[in-house]
N, C-alpha and C. Protein backbone atom coordinates (compact mmCIF):
# COMPACT_ATOMS: atom_id res chain seq x y z
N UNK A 1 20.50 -47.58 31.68
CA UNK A 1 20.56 -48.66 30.72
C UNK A 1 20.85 -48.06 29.35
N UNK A 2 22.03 -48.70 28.26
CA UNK A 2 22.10 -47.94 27.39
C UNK A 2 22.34 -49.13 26.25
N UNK A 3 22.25 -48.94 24.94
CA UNK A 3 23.01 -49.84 23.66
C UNK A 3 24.44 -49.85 24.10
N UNK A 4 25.04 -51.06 23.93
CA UNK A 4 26.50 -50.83 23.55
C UNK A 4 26.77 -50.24 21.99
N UNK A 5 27.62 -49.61 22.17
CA UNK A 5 28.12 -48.74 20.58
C UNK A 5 28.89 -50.01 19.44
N UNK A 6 29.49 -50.53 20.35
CA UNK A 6 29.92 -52.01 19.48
C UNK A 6 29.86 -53.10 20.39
N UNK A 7 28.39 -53.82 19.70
CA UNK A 7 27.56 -54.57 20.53
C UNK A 7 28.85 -56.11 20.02
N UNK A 8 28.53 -57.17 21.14
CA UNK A 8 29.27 -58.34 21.07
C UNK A 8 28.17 -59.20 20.63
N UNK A 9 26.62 -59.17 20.48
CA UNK A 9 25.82 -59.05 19.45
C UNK A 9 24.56 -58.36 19.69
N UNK A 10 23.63 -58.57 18.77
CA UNK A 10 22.52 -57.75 19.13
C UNK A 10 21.90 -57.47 20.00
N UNK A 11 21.14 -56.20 20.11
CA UNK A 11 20.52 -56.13 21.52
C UNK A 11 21.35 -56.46 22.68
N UNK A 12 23.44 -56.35 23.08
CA UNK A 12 23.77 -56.08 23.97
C UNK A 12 23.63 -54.55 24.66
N UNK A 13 23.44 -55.16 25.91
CA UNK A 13 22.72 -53.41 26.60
C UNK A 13 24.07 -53.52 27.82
N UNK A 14 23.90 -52.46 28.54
CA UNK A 14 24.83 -52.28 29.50
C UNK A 14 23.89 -51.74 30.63
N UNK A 15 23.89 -51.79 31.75
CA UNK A 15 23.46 -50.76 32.44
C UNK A 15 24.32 -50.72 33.58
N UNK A 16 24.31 -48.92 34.00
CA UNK A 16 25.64 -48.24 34.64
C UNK A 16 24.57 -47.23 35.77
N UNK A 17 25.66 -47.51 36.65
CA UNK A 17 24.61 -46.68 37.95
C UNK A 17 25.38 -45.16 37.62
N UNK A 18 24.87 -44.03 37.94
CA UNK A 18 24.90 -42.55 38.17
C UNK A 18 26.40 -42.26 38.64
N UNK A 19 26.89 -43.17 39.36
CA UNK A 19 27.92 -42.79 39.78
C UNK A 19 29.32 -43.32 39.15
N UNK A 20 29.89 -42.27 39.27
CA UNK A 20 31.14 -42.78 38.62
C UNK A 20 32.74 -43.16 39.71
N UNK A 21 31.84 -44.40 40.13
CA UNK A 21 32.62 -45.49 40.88
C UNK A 21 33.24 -47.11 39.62
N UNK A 22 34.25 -47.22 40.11
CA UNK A 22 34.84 -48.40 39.37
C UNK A 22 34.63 -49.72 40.27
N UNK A 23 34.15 -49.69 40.61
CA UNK A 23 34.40 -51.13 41.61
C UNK A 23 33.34 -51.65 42.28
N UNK A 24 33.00 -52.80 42.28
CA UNK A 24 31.49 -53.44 42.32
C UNK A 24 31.77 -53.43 43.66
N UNK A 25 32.49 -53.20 44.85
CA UNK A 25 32.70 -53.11 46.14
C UNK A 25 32.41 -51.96 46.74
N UNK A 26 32.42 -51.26 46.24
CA UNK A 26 32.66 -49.74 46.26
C UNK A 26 31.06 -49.32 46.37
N UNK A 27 30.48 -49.88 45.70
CA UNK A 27 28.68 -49.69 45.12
C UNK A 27 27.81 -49.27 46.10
N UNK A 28 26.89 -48.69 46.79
CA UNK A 28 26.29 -48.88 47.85
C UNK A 28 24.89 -50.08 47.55
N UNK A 29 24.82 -50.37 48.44
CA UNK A 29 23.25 -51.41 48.66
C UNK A 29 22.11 -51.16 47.78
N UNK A 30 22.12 -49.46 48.01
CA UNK A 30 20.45 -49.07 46.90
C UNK A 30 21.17 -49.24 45.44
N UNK A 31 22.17 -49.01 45.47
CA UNK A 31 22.54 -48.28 43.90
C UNK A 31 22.81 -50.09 43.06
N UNK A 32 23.22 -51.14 44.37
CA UNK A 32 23.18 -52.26 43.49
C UNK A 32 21.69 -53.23 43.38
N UNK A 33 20.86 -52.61 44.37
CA UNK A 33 19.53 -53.09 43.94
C UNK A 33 19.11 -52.28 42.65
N UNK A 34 18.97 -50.79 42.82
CA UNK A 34 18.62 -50.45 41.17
C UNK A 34 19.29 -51.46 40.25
N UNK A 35 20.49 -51.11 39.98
CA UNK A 35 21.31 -52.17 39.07
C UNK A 35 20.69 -53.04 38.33
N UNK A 36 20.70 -54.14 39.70
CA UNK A 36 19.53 -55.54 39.20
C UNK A 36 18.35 -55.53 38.37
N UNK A 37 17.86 -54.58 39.25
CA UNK A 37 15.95 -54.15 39.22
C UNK A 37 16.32 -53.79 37.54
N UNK A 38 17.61 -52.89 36.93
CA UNK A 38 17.22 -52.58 35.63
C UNK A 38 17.69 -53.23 34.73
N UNK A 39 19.11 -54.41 35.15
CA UNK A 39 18.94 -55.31 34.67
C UNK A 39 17.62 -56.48 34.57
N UNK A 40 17.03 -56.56 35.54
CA UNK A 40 16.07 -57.86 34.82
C UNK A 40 14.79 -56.80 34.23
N UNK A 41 14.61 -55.93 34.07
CA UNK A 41 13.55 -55.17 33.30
C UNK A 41 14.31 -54.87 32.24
N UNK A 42 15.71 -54.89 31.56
CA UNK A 42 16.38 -55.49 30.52
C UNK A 42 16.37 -56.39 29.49
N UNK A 43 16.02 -57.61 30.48
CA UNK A 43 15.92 -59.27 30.12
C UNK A 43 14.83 -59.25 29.82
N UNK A 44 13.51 -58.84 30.61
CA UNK A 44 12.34 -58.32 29.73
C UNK A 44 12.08 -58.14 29.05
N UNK A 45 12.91 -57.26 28.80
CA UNK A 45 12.14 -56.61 27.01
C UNK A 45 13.24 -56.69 26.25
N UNK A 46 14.39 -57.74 26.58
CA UNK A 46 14.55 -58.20 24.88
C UNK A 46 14.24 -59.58 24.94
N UNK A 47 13.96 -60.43 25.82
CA UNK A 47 13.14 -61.38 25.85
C UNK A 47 12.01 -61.07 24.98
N UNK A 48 11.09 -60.10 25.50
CA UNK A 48 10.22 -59.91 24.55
C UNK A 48 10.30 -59.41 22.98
N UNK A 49 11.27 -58.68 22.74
CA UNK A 49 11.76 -57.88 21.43
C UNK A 49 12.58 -59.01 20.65
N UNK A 50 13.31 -59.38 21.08
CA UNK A 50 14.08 -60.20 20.34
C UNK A 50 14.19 -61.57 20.62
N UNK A 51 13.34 -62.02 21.38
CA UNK A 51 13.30 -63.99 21.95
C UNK A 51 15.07 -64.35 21.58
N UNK A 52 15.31 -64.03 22.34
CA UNK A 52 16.90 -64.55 22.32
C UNK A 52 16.68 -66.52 23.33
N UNK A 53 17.86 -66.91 23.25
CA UNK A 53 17.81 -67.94 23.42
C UNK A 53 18.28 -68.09 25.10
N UNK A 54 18.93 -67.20 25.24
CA UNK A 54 20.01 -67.18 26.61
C UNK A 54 20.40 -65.80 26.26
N UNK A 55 21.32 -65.42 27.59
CA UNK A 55 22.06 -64.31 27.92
C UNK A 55 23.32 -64.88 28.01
N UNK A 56 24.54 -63.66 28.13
CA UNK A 56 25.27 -63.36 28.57
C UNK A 56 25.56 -62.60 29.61
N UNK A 57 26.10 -62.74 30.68
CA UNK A 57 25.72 -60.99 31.47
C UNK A 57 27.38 -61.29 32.34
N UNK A 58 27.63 -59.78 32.90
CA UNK A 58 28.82 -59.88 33.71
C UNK A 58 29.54 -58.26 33.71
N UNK A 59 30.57 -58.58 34.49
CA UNK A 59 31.15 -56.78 34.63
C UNK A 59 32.86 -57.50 34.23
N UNK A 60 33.15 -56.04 33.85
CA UNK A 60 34.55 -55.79 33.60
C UNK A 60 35.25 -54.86 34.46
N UNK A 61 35.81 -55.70 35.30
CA UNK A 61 36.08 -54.57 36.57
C UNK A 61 37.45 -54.28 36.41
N UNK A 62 38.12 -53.03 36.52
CA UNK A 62 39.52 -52.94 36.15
C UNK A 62 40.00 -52.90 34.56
N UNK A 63 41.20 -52.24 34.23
CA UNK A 63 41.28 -52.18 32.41
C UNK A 63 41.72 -53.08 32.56
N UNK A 64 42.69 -54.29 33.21
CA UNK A 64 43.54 -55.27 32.99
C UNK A 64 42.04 -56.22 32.60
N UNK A 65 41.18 -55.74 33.07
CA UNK A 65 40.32 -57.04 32.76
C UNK A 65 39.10 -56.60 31.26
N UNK A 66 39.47 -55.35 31.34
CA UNK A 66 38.38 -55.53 29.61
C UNK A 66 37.93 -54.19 29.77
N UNK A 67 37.93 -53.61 30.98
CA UNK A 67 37.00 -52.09 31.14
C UNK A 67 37.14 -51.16 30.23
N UNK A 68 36.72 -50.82 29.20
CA UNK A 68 36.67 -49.97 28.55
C UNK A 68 36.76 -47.85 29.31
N UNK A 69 35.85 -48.37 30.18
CA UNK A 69 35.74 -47.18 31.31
C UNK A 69 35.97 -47.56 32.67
N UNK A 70 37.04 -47.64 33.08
CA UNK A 70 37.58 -48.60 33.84
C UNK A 70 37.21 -47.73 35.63
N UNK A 71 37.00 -46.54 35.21
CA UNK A 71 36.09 -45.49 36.89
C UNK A 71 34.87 -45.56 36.85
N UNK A 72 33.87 -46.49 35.98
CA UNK A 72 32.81 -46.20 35.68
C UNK A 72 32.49 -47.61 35.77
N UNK A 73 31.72 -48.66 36.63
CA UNK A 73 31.49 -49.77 36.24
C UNK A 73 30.10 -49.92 35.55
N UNK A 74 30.07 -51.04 34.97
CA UNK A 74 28.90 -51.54 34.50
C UNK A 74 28.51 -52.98 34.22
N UNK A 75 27.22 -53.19 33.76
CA UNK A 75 26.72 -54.97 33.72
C UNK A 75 26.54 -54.80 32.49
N UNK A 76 27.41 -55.85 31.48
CA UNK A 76 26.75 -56.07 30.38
C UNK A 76 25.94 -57.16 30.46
N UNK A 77 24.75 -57.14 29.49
CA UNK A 77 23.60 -58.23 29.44
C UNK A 77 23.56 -58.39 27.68
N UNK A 78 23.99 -59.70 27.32
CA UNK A 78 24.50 -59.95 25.72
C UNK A 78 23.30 -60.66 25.45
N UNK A 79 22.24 -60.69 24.52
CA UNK A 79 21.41 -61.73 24.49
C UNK A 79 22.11 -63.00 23.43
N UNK A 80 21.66 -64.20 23.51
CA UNK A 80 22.06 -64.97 22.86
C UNK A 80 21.24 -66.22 22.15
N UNK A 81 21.49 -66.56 20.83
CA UNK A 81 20.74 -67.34 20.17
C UNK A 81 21.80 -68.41 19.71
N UNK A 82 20.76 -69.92 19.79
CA UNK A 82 21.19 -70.86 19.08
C UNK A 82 21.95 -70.94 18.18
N UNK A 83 23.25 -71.03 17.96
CA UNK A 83 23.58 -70.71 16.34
C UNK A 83 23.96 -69.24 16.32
N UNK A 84 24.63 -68.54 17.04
CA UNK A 84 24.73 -66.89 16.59
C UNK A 84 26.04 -67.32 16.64
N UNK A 85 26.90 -68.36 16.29
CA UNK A 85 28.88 -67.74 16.29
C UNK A 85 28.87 -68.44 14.98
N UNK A 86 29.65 -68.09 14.32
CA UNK A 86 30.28 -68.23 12.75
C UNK A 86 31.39 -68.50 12.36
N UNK A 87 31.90 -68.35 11.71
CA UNK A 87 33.55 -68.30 10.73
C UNK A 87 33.96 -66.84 10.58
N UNK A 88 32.92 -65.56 10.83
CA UNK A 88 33.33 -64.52 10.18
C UNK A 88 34.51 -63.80 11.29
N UNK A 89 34.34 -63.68 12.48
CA UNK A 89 35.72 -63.50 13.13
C UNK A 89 36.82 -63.95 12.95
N UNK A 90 36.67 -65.78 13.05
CA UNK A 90 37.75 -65.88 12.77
C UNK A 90 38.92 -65.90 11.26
N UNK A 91 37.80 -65.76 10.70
CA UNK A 91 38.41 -66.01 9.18
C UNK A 91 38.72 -64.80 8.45
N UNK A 92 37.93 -63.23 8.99
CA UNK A 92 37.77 -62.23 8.21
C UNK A 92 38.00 -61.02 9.75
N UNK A 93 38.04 -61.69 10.96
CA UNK A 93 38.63 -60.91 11.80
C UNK A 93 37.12 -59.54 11.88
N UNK A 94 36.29 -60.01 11.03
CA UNK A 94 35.20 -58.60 11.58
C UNK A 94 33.93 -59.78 12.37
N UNK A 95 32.63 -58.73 12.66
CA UNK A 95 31.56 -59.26 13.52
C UNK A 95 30.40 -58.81 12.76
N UNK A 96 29.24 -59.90 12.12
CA UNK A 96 28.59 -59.57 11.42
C UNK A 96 27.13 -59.39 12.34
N UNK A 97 26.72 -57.87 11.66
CA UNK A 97 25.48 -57.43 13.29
C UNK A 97 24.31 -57.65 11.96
N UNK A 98 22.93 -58.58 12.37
CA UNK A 98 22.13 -58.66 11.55
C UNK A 98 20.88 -57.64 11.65
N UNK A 99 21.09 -56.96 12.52
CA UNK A 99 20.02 -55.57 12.92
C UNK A 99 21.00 -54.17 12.56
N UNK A 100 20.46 -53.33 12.29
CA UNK A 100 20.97 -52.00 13.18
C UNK A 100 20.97 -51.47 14.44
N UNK A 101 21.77 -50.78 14.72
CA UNK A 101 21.30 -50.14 16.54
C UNK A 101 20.12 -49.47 16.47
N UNK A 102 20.09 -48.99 15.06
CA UNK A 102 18.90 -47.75 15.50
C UNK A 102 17.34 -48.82 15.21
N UNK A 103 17.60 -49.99 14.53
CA UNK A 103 16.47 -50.86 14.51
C UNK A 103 16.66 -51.36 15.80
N UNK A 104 17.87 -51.89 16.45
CA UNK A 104 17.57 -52.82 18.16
C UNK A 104 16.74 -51.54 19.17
N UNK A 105 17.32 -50.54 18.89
CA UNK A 105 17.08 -49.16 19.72
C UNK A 105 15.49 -49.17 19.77
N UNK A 106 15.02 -48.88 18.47
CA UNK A 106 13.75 -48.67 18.16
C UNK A 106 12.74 -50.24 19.22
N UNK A 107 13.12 -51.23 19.04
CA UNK A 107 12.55 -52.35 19.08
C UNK A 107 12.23 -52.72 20.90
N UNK A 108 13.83 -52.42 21.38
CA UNK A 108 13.96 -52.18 22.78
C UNK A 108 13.25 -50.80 23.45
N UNK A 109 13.10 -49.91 22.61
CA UNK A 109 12.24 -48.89 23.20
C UNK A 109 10.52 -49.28 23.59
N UNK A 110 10.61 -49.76 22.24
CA UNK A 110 8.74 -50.31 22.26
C UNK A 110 9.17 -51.63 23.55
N UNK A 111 9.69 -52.19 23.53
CA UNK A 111 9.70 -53.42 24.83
C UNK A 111 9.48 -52.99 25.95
N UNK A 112 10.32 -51.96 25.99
CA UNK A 112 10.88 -51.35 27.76
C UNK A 112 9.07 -50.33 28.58
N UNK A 113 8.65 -49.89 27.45
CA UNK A 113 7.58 -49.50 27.77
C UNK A 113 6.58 -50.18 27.98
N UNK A 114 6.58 -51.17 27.28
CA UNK A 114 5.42 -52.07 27.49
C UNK A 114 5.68 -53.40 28.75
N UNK A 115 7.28 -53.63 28.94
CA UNK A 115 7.60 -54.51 30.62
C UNK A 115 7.40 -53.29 31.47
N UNK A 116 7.56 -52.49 31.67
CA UNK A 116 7.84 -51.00 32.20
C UNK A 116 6.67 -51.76 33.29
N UNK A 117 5.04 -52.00 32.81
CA UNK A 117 3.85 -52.02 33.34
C UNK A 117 3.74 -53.01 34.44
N UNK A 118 4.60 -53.32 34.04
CA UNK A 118 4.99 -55.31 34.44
C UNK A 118 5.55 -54.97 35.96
N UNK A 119 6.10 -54.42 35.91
CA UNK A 119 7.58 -53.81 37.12
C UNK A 119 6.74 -54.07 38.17
């Protein structure tokens, strides 16, 4: 489970299995139960860290479709709040982040330890 480096907004996390397979077919059985298991201990603790409103979640399989690391799959999990889209994309073409990473980082660290118990 890691920060995205350029989150689509706060507290988007990714999590990527060990192996460097591209293809959600490809996956074996254990490696897509971990997956899950660290996605929803994810949802946990920014549920708890950041009370988001909803998620986002999903894979980018292939570069034609968005993969940034297109041999390497992964789940992004976007949290989402009431009211988080604006004018500033479209009008100014940038994405305004109201945390830092190293504040979401910090915040999701204290979460993950404390759902950790939960598991």
């Amino acid at each position: 489970m890691m920060l995205n480096l350029y989150p689509y907004n706060n507290g988007h996390l990714m999590v990527a299995p060990y192996e460097h397979i591209g293809a959600l077919d490809l996956l074996s059985a254990e490696t897509l139960a971990d997956m899950m298991s660290q996605a929803q201990w994810a949802i946990r603790a920014l549920k708890a860290a950041m009370k988001p409103d909803g998620f986002n979640m999903g894979i980018n399989m292939g570069k034609v479709a968005g993969a940034g690391f297109a041999e390497h799959i992964h789940y992004h999990i976007v949290p989402r709040w009431n009211g988080d889209t604006n004018f500033m994309p479209v009008i100014g073409d940038v994405k305004v982040m109201p945390e830092h990473l190293d504040v979401v980082y910090q915040k999701l660290l204290q979460a993950l330890a404390e759902t950790r118990l939960e598991r």
